[in-house]
N, C-alpha and C. Protein backbone atom coordinates (compact mmCIF):
# COMPACT_ATOMS: atom_id res chain seq x y z
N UNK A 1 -44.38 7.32 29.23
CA UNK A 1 -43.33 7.65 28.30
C UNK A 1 -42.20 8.34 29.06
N UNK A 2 -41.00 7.95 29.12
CA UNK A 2 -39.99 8.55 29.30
C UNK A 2 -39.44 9.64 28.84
N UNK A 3 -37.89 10.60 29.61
CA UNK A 3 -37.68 12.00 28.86
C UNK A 3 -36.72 11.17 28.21
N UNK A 4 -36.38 11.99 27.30
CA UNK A 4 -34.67 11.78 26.89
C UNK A 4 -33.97 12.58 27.52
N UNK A 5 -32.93 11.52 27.53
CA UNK A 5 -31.73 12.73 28.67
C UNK A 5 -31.74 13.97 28.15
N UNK A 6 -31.12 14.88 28.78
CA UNK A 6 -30.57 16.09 28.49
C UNK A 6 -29.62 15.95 28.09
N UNK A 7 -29.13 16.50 27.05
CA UNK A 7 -27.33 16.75 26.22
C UNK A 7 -26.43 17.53 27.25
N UNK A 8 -27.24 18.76 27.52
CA UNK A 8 -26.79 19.53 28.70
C UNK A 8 -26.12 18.75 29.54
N UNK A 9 -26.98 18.25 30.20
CA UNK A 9 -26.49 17.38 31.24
C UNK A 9 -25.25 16.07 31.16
N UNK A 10 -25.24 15.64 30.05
CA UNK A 10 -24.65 14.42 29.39
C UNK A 10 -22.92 15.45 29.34
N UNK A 11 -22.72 16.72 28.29
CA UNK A 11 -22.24 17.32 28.76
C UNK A 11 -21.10 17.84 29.46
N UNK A 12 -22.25 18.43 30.70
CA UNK A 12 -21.50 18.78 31.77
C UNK A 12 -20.79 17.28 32.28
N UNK A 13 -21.31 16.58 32.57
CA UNK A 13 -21.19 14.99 33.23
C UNK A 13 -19.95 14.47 32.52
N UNK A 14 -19.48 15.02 31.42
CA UNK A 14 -18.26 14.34 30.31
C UNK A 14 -17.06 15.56 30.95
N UNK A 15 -17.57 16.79 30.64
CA UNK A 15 -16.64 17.93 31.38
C UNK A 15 -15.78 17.51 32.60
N UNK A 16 -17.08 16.90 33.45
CA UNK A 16 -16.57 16.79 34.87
C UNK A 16 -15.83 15.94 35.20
N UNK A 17 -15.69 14.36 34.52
CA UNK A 17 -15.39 13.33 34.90
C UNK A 17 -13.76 13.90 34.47
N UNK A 18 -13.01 12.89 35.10
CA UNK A 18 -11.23 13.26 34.78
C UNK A 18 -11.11 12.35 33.53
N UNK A 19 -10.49 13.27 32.70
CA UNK A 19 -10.50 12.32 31.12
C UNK A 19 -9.18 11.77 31.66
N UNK A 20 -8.82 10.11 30.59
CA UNK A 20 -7.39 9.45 30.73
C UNK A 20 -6.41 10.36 30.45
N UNK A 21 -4.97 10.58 30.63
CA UNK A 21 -4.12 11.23 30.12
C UNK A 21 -3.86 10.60 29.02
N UNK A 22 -3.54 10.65 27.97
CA UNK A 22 -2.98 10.03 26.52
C UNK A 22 -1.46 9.96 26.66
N UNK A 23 -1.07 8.72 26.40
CA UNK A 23 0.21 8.40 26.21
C UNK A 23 0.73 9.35 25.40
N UNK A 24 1.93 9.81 26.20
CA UNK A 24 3.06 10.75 25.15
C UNK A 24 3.64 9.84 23.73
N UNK A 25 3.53 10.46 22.89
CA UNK A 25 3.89 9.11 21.75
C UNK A 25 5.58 9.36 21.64
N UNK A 26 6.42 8.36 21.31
CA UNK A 26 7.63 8.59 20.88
C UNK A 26 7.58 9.44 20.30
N UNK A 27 8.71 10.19 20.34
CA UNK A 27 10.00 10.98 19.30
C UNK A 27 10.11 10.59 17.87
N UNK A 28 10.60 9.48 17.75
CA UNK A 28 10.56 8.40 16.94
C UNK A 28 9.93 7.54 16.14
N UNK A 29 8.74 7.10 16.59
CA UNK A 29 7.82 6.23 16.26
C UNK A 29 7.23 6.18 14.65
N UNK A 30 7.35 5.58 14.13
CA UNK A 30 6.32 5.56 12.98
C UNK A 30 4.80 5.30 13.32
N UNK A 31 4.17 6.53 12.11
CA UNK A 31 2.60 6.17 12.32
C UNK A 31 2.70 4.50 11.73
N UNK A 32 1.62 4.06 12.34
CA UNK A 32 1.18 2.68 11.49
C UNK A 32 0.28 2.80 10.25
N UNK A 33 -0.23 3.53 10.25
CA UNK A 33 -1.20 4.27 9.36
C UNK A 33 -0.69 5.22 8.47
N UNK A 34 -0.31 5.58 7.10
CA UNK A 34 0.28 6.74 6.56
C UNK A 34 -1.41 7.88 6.47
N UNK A 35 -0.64 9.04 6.76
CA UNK A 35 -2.00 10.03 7.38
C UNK A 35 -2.81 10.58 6.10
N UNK A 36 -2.06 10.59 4.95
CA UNK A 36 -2.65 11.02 3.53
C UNK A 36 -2.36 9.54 2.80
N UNK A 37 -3.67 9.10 1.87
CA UNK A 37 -3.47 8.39 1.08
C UNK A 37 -2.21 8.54 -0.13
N UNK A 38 -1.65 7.57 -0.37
CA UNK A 38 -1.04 8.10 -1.62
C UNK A 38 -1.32 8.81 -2.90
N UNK A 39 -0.55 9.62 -3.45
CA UNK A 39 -1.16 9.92 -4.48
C UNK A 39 -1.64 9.67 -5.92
N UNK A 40 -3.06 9.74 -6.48
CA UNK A 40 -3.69 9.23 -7.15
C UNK A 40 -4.37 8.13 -7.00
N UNK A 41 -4.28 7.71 -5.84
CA UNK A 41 -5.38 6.25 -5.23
C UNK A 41 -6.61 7.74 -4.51
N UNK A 42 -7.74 6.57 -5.06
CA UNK A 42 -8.50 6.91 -4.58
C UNK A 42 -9.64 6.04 -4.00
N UNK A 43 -10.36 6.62 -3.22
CA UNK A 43 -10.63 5.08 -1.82
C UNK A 43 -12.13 4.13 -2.87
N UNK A 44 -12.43 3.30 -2.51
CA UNK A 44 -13.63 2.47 -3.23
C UNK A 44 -14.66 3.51 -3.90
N UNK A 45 -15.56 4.14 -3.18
CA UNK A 45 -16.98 4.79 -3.38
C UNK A 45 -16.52 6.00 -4.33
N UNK A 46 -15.11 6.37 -4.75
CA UNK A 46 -15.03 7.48 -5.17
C UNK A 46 -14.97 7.63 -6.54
N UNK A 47 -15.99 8.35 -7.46
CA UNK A 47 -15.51 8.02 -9.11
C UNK A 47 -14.86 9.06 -10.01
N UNK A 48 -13.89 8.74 -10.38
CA UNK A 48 -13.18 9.51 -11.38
C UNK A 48 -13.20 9.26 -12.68
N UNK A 49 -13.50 10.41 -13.53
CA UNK A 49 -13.61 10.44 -14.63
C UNK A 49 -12.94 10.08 -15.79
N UNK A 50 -13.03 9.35 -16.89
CA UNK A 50 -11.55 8.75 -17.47
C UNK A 50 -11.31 9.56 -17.98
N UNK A 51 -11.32 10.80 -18.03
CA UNK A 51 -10.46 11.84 -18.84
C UNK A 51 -9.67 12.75 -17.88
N UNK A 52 -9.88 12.28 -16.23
CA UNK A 52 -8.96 12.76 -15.21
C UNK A 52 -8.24 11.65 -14.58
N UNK A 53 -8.48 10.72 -15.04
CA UNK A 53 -7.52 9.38 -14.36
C UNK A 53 -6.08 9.67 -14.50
N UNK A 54 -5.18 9.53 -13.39
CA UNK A 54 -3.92 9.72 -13.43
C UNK A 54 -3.73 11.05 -14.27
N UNK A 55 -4.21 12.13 -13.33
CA UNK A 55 -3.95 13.30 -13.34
C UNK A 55 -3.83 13.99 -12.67
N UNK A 56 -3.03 14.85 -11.95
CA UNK A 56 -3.46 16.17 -10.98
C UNK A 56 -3.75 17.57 -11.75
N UNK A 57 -4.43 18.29 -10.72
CA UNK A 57 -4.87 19.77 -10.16
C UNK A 57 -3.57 20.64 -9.73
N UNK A 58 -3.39 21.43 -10.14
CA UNK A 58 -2.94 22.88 -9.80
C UNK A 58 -3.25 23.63 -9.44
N UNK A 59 -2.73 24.95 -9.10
CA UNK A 59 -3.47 26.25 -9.07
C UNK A 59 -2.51 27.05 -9.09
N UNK A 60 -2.63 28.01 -9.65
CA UNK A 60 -1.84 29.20 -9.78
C UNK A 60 -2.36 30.34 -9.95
N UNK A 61 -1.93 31.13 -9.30
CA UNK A 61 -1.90 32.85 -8.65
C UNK A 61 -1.95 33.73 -9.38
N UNK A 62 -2.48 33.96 -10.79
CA UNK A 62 -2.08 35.05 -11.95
C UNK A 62 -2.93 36.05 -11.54
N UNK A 63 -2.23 36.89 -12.47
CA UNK A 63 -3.17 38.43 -12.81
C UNK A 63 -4.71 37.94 -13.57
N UNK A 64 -5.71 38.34 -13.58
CA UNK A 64 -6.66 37.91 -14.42
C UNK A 64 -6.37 38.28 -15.62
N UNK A 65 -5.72 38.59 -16.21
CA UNK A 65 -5.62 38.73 -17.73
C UNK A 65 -4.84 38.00 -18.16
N UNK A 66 -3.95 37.02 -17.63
CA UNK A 66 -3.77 35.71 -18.01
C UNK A 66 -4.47 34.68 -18.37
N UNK A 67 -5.59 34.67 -17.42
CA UNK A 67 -6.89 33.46 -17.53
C UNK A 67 -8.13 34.23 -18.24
N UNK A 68 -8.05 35.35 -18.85
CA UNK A 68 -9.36 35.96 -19.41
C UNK A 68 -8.45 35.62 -21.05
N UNK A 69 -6.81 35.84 -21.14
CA UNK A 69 -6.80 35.62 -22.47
C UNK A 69 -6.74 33.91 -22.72
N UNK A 70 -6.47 33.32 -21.80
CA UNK A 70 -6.53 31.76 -22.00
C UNK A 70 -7.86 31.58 -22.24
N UNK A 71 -8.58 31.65 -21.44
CA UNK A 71 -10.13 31.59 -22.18
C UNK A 71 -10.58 32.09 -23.47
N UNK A 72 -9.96 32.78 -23.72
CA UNK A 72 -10.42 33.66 -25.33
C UNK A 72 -9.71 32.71 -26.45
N UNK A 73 -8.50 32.71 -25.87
CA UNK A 73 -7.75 31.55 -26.79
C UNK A 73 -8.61 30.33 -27.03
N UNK A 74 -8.92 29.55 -26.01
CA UNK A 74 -9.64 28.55 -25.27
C UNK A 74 -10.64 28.49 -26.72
N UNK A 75 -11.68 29.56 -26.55
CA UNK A 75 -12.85 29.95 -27.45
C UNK A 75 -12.44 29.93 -28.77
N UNK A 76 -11.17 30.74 -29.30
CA UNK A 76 -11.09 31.17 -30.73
C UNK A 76 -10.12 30.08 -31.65
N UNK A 77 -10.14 29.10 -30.66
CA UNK A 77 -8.78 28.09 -31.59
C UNK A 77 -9.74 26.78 -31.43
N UNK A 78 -9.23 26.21 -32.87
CA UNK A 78 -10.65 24.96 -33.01
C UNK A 78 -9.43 24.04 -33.69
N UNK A 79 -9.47 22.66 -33.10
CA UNK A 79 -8.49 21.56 -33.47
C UNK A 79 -8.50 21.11 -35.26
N UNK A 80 -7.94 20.12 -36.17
CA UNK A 80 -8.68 19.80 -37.20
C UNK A 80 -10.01 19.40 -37.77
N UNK A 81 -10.64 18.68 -36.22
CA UNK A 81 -11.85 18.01 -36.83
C UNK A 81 -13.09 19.45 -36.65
N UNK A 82 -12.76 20.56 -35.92
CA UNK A 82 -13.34 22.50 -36.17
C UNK A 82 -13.91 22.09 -34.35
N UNK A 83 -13.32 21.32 -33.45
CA UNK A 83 -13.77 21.27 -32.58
C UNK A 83 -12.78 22.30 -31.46
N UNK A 84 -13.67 23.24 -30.87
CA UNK A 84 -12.81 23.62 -29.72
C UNK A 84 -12.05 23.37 -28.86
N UNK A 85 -10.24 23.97 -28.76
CA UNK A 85 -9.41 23.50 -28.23
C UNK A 85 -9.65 23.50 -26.86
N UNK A 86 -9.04 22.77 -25.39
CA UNK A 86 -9.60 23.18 -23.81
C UNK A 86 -8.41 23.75 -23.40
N UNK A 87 -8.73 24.43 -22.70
CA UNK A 87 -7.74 25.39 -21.83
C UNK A 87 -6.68 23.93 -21.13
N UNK A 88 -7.09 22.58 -20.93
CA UNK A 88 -5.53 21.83 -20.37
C UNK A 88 -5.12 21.32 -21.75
N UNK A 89 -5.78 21.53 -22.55
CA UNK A 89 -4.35 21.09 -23.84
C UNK A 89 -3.90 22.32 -24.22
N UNK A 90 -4.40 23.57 -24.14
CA UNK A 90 -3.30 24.94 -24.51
C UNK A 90 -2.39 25.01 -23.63
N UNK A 91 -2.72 24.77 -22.12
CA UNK A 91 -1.81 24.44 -21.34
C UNK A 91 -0.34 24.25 -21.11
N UNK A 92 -0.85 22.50 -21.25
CA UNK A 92 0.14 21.14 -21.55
C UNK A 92 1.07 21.67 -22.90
N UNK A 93 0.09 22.06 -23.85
CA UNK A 93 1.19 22.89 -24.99
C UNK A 93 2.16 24.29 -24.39
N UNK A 94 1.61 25.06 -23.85
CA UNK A 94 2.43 25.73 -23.28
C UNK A 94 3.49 25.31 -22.57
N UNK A 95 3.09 24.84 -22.16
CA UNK A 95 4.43 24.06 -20.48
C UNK A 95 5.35 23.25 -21.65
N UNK A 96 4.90 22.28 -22.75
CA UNK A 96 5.71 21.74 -23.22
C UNK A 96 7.01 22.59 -23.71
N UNK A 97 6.15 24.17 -24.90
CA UNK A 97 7.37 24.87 -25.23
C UNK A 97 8.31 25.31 -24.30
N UNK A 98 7.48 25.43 -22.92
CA UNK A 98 8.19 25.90 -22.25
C UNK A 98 9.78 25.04 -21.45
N UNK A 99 9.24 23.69 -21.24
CA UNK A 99 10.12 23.03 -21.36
C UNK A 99 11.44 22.58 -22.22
N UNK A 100 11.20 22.66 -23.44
CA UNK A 100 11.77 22.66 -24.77
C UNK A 100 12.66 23.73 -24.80
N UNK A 101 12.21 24.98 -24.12
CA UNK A 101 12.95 26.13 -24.21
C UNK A 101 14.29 26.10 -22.91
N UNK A 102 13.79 25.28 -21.87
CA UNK A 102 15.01 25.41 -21.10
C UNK A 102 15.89 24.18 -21.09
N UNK A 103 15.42 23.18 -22.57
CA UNK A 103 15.88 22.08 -22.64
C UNK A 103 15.72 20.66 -21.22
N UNK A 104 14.26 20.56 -21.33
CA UNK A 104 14.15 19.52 -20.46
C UNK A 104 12.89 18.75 -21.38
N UNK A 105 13.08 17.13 -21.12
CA UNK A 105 12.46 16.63 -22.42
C UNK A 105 10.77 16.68 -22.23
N UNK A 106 10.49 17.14 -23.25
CA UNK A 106 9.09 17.39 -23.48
C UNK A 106 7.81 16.16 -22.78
N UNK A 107 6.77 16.41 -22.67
CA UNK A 107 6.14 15.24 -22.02
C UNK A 107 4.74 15.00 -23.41
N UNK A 108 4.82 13.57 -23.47
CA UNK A 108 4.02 13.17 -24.79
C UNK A 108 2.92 12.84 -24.07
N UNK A 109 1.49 13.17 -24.36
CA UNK A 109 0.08 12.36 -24.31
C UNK A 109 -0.45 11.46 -25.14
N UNK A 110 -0.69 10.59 -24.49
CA UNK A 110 -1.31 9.30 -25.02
C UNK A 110 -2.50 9.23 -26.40
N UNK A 111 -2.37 9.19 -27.49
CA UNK A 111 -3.32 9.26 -28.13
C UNK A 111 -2.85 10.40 -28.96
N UNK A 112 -1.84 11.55 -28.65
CA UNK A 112 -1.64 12.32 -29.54
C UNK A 112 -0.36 12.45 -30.44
């Protein structure tokens, strides 16, 4: 039975050898490749949920008592059919008045 090489050794042996220099790339050049997919494609194996399809993520920086009363809200407000409202439609309602208020046109969801 044989050893297996040593990694060690494999290694040092990669260390030592003179690596190629890499071509300086243009100034200029376009990648051929764009380096981030576009946005909202997402690659084959990946599954998204149809209630996040053609949507993004945020994040924002608050005090916690912004997001402790959104949650309470979240909890204490129930739509017509007595079902609990979610923190992205109090949201989306927020941002809308908020839009409305500096006069830029409101954004409608599908179904509502």
């Amino acid at each position: 039975m044989s050893r297996k090489p040593s990694l060690l050794a494999t290694a040092i042996k990669t260390a030592e050898s003179p690596a190629a220099e890499p071509a300086a790339p243009a100034l200029f050049d376009t990648p051929t490749e764009p380096k981030r997919s576009a946005r909202g494609q997402q690659s084959a194996g990946t599954y998204v949920p149809p209630s996040r399809a053609n949507k993004s993520a945020k994040t924002h920086h608050l005090p916690p008592a912004y997001w402790e009363t959104l949650e309470e809200l979240s909890f204490r407000t129930r739509d017509d059919k007595g079902k609990r409202v979610t923190q992205e439609r109090l949201v989306a309602e927020a941002l809308n008045l908020l839009f409305a208020k500096y006069n830029f046109p409101v954004v409608r969801e599908d179904g509502e």
